[in-house]
Protein backbone atom coordinates (compact mmCIF):
# COMPACT_ATOMS: atom_id res chain seq x y z
CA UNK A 1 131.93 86.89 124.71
CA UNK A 2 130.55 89.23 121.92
CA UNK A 3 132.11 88.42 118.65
CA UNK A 4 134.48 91.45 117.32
CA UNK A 5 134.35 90.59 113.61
CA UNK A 6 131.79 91.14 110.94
CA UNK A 7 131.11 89.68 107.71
CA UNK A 8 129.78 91.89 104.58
CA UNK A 9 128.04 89.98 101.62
CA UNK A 10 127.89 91.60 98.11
CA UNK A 11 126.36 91.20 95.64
CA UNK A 12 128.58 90.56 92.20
CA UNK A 13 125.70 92.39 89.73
CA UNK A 14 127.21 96.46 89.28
CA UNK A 15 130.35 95.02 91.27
CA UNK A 16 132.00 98.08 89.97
CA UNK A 17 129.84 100.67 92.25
CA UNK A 18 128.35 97.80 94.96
CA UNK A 19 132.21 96.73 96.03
CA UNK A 20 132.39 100.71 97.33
CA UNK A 21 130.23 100.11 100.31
CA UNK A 22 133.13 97.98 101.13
CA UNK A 23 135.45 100.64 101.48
CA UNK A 24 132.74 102.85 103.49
CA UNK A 25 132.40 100.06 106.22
CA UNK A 26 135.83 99.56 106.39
CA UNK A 27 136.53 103.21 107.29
CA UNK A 28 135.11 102.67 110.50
CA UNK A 29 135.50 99.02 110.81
CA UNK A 30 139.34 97.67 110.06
CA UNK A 31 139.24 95.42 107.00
CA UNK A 32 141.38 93.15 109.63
CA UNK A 33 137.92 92.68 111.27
CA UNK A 34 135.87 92.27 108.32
CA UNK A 35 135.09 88.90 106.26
CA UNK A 36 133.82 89.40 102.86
CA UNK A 37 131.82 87.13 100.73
CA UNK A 38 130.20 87.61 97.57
CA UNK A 39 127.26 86.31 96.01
CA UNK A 40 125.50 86.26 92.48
CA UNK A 41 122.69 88.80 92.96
CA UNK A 42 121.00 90.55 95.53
CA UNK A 43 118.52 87.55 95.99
CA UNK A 44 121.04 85.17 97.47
CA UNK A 45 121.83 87.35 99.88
CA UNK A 46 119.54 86.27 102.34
CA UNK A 47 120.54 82.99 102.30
CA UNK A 48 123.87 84.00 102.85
CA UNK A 49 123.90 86.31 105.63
CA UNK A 50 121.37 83.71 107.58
CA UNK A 51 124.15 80.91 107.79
CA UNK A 52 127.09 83.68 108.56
CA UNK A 53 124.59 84.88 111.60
CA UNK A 54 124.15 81.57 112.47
CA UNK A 55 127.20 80.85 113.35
CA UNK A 56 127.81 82.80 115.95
CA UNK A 57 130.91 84.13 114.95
CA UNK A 58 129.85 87.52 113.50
CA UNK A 59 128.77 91.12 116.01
CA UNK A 60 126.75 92.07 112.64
CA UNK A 61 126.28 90.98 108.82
CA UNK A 62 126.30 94.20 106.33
CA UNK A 63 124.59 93.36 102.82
CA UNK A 64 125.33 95.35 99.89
CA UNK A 65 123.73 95.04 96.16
CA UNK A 66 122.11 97.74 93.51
CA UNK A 67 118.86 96.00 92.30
CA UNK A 68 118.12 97.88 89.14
CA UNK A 69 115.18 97.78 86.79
CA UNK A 70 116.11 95.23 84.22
CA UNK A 71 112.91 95.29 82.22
CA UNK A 72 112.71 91.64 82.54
CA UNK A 73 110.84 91.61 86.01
CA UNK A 74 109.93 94.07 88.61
CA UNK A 75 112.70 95.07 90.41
CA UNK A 76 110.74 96.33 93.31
CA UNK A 77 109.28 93.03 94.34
CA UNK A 78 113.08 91.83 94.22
CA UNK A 79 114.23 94.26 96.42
CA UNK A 80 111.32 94.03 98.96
CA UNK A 81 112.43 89.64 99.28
CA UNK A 82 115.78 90.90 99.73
CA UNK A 83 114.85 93.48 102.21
CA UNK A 84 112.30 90.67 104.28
CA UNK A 85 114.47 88.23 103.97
CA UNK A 86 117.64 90.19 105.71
CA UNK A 87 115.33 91.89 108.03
CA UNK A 88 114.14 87.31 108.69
CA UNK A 89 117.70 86.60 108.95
CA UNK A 90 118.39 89.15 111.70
CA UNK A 91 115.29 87.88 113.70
CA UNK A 92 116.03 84.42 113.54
CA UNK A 93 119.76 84.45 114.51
CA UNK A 94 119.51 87.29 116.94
CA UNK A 95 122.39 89.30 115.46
CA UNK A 96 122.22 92.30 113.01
CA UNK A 97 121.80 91.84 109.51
CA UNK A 98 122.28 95.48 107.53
CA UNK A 99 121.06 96.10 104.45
CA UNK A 100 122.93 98.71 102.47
CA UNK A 101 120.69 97.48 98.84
CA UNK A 102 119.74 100.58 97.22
CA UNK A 103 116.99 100.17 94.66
CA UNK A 104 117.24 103.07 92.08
CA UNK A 105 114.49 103.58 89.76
CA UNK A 106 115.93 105.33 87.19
CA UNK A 107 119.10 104.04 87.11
CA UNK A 108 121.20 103.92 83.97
CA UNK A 109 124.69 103.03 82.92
CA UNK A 110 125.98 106.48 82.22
CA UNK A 111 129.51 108.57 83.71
CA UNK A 112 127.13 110.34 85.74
CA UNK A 113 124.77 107.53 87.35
CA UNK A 114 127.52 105.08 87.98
CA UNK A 115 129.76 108.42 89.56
CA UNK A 116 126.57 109.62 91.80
CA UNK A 117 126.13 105.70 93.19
CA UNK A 118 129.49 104.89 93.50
CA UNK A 119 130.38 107.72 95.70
CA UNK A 120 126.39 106.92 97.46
CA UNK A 121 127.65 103.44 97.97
CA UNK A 122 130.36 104.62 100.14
CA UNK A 123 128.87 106.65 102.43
CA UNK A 124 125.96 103.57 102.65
CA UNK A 125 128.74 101.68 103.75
CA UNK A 126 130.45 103.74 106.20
CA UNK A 127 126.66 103.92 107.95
CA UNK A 128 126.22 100.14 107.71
CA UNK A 129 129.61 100.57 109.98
CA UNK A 130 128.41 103.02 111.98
CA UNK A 131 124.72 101.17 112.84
CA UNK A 132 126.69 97.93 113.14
CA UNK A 133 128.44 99.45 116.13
CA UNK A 134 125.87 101.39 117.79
CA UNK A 135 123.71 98.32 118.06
CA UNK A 136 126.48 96.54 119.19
CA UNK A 137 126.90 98.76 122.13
CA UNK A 138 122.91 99.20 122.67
CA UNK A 139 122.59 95.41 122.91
CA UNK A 140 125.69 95.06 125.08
CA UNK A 141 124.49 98.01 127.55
CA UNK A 142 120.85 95.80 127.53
CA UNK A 143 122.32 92.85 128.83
CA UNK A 144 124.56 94.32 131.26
């Protein structure tokens, strides 16, 4: 029997505009139906959404983080593990893993960036939602 919940991971960095994708997915998917967990950063997503697929219990996993440019390191090479290692996690387990990371490369803590993302976040979300369910139904019409 094909699971009927889903699990969303996000990350805690920009919490403030990342927990909107949230409310996107659950537009289309009841929050009844959706477990959330949330992680540090971006990078432990992964991880994360591996052992939730794993389990069995899950039709698809929805990640959600900002990876800005912190100066520190390049952000790019962050959000290109992230991306592999979702993209891994998927493989592996044999159930969707969607990424709704968005890697901004001039993004800065102003009214208008964190407005622009926040309301970008939620329409991410409601298509993690949507491609959650239409590969649902295109896997389910394959094994039939």
């Amino acid at each position: 029997m094909t699971p009927t919940r889903y699990a969303f991971v996000k990350a805690n960095w920009h919490s403030d505009i990342v927990d909107r994708a949230l409310e996107g997915f659950c537009e289309l998917i009841p929050a009844s139906q959706v477990d959330v967990f949330d992680v540090p950063g971006a990078f432990e997503m992964p991880l994360l959404a591996r052992d939730l697929a794993s389990t069995g219990n899950y039709a698809a996993v929805a990640c959600a983080a900002l990876v800005v440019d912190g100066g520190i390191y390049r952000h790019d090479f962050v959000a290109q593990a992230v991306v592999d290692g979702l993209m891994r996690a998927g493989l592996d387990s044999g159930v969707p893993v969607l990424s709704v990371s968005l890697t901004p490369h001039h993004f800065q803590e102003t009214p208008h960036h964190m407005a622009i993302y926040s309301e970008h976040f939620v329409t991410k979300g409601r298509e993690a939602a949507q491609a959650a369910l239409m590969i649902g139904k295109a896997r389910a019409a394959v094994a039939a």
